[in-house]
Protein backbone atom coordinates (compact mmCIF):
# COMPACT_ATOMS: atom_id res chain seq x y z
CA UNK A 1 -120.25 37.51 7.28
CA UNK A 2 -122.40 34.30 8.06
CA UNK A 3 -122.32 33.69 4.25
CA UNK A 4 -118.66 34.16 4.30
CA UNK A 5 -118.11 31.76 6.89
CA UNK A 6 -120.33 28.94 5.53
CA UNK A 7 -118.69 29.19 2.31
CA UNK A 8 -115.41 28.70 4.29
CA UNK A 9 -116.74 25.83 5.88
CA UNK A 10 -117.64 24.06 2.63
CA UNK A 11 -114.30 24.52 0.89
CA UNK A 12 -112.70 23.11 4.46
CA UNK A 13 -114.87 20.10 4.12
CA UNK A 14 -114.78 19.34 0.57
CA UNK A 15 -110.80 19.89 0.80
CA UNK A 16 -111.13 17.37 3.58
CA UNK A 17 -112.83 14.77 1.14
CA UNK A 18 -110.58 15.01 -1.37
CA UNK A 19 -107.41 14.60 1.17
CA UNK A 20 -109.06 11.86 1.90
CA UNK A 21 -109.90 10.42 -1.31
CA UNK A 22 -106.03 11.31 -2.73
CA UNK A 23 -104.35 9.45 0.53
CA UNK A 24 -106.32 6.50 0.06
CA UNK A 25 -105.42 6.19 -3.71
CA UNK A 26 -102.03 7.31 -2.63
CA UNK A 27 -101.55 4.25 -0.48
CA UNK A 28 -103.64 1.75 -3.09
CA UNK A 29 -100.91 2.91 -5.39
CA UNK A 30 -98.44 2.05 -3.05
CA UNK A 31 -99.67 -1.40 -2.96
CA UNK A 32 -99.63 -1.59 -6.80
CA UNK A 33 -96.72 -0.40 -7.04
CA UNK A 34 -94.91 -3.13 -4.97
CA UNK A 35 -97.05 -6.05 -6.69
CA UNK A 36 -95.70 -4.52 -10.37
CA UNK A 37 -92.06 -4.26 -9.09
CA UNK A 38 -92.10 -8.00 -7.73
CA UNK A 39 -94.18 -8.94 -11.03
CA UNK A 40 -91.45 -7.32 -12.65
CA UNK A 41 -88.56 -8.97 -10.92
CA UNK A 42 -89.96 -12.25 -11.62
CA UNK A 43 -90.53 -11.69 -15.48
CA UNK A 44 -86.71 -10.46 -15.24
CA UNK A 45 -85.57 -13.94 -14.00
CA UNK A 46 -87.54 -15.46 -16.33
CA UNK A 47 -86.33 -14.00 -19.40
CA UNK A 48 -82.81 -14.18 -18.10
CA UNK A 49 -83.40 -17.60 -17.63
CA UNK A 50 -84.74 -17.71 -21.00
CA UNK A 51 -81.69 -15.71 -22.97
CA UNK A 52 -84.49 -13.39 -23.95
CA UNK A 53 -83.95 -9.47 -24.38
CA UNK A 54 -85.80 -7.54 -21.56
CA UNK A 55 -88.56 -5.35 -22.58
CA UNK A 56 -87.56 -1.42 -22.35
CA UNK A 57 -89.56 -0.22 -19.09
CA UNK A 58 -92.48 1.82 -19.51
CA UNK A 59 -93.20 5.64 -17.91
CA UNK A 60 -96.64 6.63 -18.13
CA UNK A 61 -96.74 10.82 -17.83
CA UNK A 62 -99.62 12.40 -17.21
CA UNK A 63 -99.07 16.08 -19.57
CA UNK A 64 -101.79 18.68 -19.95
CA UNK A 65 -101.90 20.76 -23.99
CA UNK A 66 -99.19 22.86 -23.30
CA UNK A 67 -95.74 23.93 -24.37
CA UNK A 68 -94.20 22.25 -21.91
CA UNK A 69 -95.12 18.78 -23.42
CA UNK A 70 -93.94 19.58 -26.77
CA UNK A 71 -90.47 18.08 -25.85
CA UNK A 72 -91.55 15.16 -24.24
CA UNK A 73 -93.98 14.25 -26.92
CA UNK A 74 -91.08 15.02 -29.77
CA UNK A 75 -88.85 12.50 -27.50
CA UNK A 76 -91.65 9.96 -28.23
CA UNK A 77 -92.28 10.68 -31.85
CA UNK A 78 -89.24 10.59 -32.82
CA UNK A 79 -87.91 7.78 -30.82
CA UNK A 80 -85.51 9.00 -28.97
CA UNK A 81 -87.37 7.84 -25.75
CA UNK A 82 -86.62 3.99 -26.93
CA UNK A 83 -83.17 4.84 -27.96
CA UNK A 84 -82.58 6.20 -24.43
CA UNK A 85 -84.05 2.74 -23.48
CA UNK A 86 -87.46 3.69 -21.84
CA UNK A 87 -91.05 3.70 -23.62
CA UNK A 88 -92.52 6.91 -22.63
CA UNK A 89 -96.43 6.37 -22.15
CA UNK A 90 -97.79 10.18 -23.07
CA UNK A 91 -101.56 11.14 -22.06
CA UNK A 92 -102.57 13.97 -22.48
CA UNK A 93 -105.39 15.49 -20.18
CA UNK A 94 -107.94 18.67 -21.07
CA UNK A 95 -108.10 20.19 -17.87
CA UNK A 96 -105.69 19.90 -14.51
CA UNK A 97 -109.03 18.27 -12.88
CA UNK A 98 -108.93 14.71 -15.24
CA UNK A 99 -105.11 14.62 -14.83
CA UNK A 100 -105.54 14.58 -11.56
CA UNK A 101 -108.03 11.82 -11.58
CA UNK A 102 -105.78 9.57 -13.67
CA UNK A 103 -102.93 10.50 -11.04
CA UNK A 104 -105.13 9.42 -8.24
CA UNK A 105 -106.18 6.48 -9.67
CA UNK A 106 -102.70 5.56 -10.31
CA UNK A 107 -102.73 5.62 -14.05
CA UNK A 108 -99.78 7.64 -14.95
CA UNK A 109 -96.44 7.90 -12.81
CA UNK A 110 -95.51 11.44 -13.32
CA UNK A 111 -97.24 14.39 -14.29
CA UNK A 112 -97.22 17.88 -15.26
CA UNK A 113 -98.04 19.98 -12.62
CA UNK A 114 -96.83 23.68 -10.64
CA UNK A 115 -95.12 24.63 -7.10
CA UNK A 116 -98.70 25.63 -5.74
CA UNK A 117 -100.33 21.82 -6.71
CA UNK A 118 -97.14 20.23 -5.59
CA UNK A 119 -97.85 22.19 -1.84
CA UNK A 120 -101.64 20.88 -2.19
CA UNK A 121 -100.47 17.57 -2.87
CA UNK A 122 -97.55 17.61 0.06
CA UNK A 123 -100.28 19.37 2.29
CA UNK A 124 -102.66 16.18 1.65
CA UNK A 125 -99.95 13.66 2.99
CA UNK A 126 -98.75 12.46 -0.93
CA UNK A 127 -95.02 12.09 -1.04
CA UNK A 128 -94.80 13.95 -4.22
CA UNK A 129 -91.08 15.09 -5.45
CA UNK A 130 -90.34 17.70 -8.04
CA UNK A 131 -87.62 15.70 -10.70
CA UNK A 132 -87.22 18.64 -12.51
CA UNK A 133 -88.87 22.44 -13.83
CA UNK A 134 -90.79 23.01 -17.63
CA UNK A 135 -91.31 25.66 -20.15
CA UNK A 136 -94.56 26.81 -19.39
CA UNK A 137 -96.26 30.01 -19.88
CA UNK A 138 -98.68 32.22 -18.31
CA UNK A 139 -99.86 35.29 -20.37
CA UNK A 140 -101.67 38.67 -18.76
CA UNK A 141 -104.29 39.76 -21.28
CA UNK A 142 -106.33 41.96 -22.03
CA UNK A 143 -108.98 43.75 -24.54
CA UNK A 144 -109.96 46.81 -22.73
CA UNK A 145 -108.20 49.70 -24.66
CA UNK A 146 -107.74 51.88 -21.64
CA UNK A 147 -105.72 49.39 -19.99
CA UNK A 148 -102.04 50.42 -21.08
CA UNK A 149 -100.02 48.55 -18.17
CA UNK A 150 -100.24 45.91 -15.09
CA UNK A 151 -100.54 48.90 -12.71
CA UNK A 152 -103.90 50.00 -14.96
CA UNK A 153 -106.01 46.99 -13.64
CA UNK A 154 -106.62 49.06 -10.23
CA UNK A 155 -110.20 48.17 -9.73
CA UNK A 156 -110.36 45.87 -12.87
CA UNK A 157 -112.13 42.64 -13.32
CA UNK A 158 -109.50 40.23 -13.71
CA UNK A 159 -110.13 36.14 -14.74
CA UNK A 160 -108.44 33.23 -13.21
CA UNK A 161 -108.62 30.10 -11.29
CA UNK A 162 -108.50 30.34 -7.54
CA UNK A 163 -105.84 28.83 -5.14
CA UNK A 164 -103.93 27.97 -8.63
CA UNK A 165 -100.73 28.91 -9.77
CA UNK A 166 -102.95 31.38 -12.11
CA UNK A 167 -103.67 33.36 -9.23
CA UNK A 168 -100.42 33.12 -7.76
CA UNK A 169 -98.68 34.12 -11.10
CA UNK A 170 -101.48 37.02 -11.09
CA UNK A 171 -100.53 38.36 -7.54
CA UNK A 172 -96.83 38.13 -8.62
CA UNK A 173 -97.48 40.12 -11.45
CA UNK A 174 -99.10 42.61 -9.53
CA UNK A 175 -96.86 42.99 -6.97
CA UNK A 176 -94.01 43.88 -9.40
CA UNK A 177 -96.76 46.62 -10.60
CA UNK A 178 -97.07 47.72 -7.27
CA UNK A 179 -100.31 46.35 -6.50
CA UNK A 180 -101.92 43.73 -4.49
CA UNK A 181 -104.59 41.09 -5.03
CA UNK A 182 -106.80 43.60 -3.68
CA UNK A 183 -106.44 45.94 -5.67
CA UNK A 184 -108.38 43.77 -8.60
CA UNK A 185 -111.87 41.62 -8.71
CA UNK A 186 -111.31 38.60 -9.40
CA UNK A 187 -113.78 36.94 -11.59
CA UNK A 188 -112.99 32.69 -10.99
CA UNK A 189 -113.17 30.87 -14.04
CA UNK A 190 -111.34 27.06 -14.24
CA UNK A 191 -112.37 26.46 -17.83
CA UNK A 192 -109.71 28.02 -19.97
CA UNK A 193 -111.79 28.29 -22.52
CA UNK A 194 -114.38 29.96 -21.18
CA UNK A 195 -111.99 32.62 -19.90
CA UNK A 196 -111.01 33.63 -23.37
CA UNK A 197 -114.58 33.92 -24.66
CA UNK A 198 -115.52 35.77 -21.94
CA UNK A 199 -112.55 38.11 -22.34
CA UNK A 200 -113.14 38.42 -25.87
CA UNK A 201 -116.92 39.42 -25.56
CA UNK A 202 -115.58 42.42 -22.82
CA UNK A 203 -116.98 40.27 -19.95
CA UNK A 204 -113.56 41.27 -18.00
CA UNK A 205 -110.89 43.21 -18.17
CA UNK A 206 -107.98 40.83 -18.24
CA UNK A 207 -107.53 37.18 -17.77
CA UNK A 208 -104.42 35.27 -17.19
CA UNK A 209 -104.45 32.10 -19.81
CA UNK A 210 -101.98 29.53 -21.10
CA UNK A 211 -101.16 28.69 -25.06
CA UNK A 212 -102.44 27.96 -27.12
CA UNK A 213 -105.35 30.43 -25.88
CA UNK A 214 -102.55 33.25 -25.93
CA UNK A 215 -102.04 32.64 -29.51
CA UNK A 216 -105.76 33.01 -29.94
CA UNK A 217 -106.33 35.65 -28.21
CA UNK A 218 -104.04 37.63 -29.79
CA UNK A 219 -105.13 36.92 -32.89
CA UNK A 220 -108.82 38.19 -31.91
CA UNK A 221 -107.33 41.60 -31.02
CA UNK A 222 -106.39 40.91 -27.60
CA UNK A 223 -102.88 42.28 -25.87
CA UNK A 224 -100.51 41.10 -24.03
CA UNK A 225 -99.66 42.82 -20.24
CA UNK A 226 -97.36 40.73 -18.79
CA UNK A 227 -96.12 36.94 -18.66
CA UNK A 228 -94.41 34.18 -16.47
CA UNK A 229 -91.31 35.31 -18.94
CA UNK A 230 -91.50 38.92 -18.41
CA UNK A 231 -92.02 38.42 -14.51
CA UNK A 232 -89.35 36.16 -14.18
CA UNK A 233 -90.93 33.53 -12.57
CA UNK A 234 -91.97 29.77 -13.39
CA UNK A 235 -94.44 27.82 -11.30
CA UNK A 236 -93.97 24.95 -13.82
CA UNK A 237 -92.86 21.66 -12.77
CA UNK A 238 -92.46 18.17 -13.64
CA UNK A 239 -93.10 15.35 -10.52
CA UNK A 240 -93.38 12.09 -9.35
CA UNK A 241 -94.73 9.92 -6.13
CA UNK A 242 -91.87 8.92 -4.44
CA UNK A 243 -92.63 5.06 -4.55
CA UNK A 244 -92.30 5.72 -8.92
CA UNK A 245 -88.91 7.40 -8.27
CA UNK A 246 -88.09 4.54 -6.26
CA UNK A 247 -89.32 2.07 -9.06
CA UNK A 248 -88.15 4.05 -11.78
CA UNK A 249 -85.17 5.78 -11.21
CA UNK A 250 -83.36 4.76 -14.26
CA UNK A 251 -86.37 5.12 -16.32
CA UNK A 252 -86.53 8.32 -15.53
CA UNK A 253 -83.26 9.37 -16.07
CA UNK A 254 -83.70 8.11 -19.35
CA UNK A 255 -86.50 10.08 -19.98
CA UNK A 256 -84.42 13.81 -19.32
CA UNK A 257 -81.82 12.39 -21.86
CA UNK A 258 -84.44 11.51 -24.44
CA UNK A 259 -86.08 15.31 -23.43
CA UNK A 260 -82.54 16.61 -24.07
CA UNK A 261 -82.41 14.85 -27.67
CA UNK A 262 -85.89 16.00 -28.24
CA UNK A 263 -84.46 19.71 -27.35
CA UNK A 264 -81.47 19.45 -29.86
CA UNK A 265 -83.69 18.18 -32.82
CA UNK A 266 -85.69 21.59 -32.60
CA UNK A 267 -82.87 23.99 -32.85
CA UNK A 268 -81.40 21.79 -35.44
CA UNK A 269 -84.68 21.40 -37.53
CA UNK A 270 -86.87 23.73 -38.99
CA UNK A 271 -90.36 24.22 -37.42
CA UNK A 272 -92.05 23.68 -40.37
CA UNK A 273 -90.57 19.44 -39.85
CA UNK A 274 -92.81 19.30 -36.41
CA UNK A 275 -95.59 21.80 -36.23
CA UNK A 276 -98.44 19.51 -37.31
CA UNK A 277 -97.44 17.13 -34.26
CA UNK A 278 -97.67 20.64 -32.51
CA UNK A 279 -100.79 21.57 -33.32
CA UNK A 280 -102.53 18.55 -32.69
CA UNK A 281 -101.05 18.08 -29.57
CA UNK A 282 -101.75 21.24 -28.06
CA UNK A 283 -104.66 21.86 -29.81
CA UNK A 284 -103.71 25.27 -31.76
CA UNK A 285 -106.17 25.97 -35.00
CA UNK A 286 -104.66 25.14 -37.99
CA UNK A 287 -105.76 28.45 -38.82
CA UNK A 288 -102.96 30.11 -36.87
CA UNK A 289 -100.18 28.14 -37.93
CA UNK A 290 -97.66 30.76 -39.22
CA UNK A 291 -98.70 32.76 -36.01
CA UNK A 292 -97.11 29.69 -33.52
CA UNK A 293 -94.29 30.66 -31.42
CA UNK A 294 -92.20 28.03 -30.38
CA UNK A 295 -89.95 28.54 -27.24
CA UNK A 296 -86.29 28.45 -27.28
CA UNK A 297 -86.07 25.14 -25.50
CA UNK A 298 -83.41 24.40 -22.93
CA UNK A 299 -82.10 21.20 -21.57
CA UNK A 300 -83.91 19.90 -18.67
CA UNK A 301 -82.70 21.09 -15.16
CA UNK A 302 -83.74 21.46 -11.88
CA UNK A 303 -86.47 23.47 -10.08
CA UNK A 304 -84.85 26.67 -8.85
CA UNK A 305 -85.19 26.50 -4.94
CA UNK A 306 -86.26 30.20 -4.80
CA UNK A 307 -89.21 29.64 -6.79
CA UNK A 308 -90.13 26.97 -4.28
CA UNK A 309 -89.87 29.08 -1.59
CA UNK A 310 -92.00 31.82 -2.82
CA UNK A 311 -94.85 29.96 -4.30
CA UNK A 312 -94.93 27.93 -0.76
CA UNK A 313 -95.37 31.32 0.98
CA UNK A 314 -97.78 32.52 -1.28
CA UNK A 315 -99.54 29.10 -0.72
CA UNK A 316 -99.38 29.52 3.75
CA UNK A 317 -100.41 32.94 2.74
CA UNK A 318 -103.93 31.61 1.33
CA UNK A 319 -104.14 28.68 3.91
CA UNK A 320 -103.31 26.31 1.57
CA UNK A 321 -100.31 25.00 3.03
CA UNK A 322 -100.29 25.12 6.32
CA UNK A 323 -97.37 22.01 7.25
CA UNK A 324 -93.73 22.86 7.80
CA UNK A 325 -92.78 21.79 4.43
CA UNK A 326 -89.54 23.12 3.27
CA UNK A 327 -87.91 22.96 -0.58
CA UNK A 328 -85.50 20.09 -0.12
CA UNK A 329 -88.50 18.14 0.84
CA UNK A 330 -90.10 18.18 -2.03
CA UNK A 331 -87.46 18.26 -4.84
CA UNK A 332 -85.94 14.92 -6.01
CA UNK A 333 -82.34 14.37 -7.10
CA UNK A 334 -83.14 11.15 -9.14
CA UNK A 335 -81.85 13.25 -12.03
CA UNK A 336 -80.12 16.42 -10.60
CA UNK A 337 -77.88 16.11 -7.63
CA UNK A 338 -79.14 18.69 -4.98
């Protein structure tokens, strides 16, 4: 119990620092943010003095290897971003961790993120506003032959990432099963990778993973229990600080168009025209390129407010939220009118 208590201790304090450390950058940001906008509004008088074209404004996004960046990075490829009339800055990030350092340090203005790190953020005092959902994917799997069904992991080693949507998509999973998070051990692992090696080499008996590490799995043997699709539910979100909404609002309105052109080209084109730019983005093997899946893309819209709700009780559930932060305060209508 004295263990247990220390431990908690430590994660209090080091969540403490890094409140700290975000709010600070938050309000540097802030500062930066109002020195670029007047910088801007002097270059605008100058070129209109000038007769000079304005330059199409920039937005930086912050996207981690997934399938939810596919359509924002096809917007970019194929231009459809400057047609729209914004340059769309794409970085891509390796793990959650360095796009969050780039997001702290101010380097990108929106980001990929979920419903359980946009509660962290709120929780921490950043005005951070949902602008719309993404296609993302969570798979269940697992390599243990005896396991048939969710409801068989009963006492099973399970993988994830703690106090992530991972392990809320795992408990949602479960509960549909009729089980509960303790019901399962929970082996913590943040490095994707990791998860699937240790999966595939029968360290565990499931572990909940993104693509293109489904796609690889799968294609070492492993099955697939359940998903974000089958459960019906999609922690997946795009966001922004308030002060870039505020700078950027037609910037990023012009972005969800250029994502909606970037949506049309794929079910008018055949994969085989953009699966290289696929691959490399998200990192599948070249290996496995007849086995890629691409989603059925939609047109961007807005978070669902139910899926808000539940990942922000899962989140007070776990102590991780613990301010009276409600849906509308956290979803934006820069793009979609609430």
């Amino acid at each position: 119990m004295k263990n247990r208590v220390t431990v908690k201790k430590m994660t209090m304090l080091l969540a403490l620092m890094l409140t700290v450390s975000i709010v600070g950058v938050a309000c540097g940001n802030k500062a930066s943010n109002a020195t670029t906008n007047n910088a801007a509004g002097n270059t605008a008088t100058a070129s209109t003095s000038k007769d000079t074209p304005a330059e199409t404004p920039e937005l930086s996004l912050g996207l981690l290897p997934s399938i939810d960046a596919i359509p924002f990075i096809i917007a970019h490829e194929q231009g459809f971003d400057q047609k729209r009339g914004v340059n769309l800055n794409i970085q891509t990030f390796k793990s959650a961790k360095d796009r969050d350092v780039a997001f702290q340090a101010g380097k990108v203005d929106g980001l990929s993120a979920d419903l359980v790190a946009i509660s962290i953020y709120n929780q921490a005092g950043l005005d951070v506003k949902i602008t719309s959902t993404t296609f993302g994917e969570f798979d269940l799997l697992t390599g243990n032959d005896d396991i048939k069904d969710v409801k068989d992991l009963k006492g099973k080693t399970v993988i994830l990432s703690k106090n992530t949507s991972t392990q809320y998509t795992v408990a949602t999973i479960l509960k549909q099963a009729g089980l509960t998070e303790e019901d399962i051990k929970v082996t913590e692992v943040p490095q994707i990778p990791t998860r699937l090696e240790l999966l595939k080499n029968n360290k565990a008996d499931a572990a909940i993973l993104p693509e293109p590490f489904v796609t690889m799995g799968k294609a070492a043997g492993l099955r697939v229990l359940s998903s974000t699709i089958q459960a019906n539910v999609n922690p997946f979100v795009l966001a922004f600080p308030q002060s870039a909404i505020d700078a950027k609002p037609d910037a990023i309105r012009a972005m969800y168009a250029a994502y909606d052109d970037a949506v049309e080209y794929m079910k008018t084109h055949d994969q085989s025209d953009y699966i290289d730019l696929v691959i490399k983005e998200v990192g599948y093997p070249d290996t496995l390129k007849n086995e890629i899946k691409i989603p059925a893309y939609i047109p961007a819209n807005q978070v669902d407010v139910k899926e808000v709700e539940a990942a922000f009780a899962w989140a007070r559930e776990k102590g991780l939220l613990t301010k009276d932060i409600k849906p509308e305060d956290v979803i934006s209508d820069v793009q979609f009118k609430k």
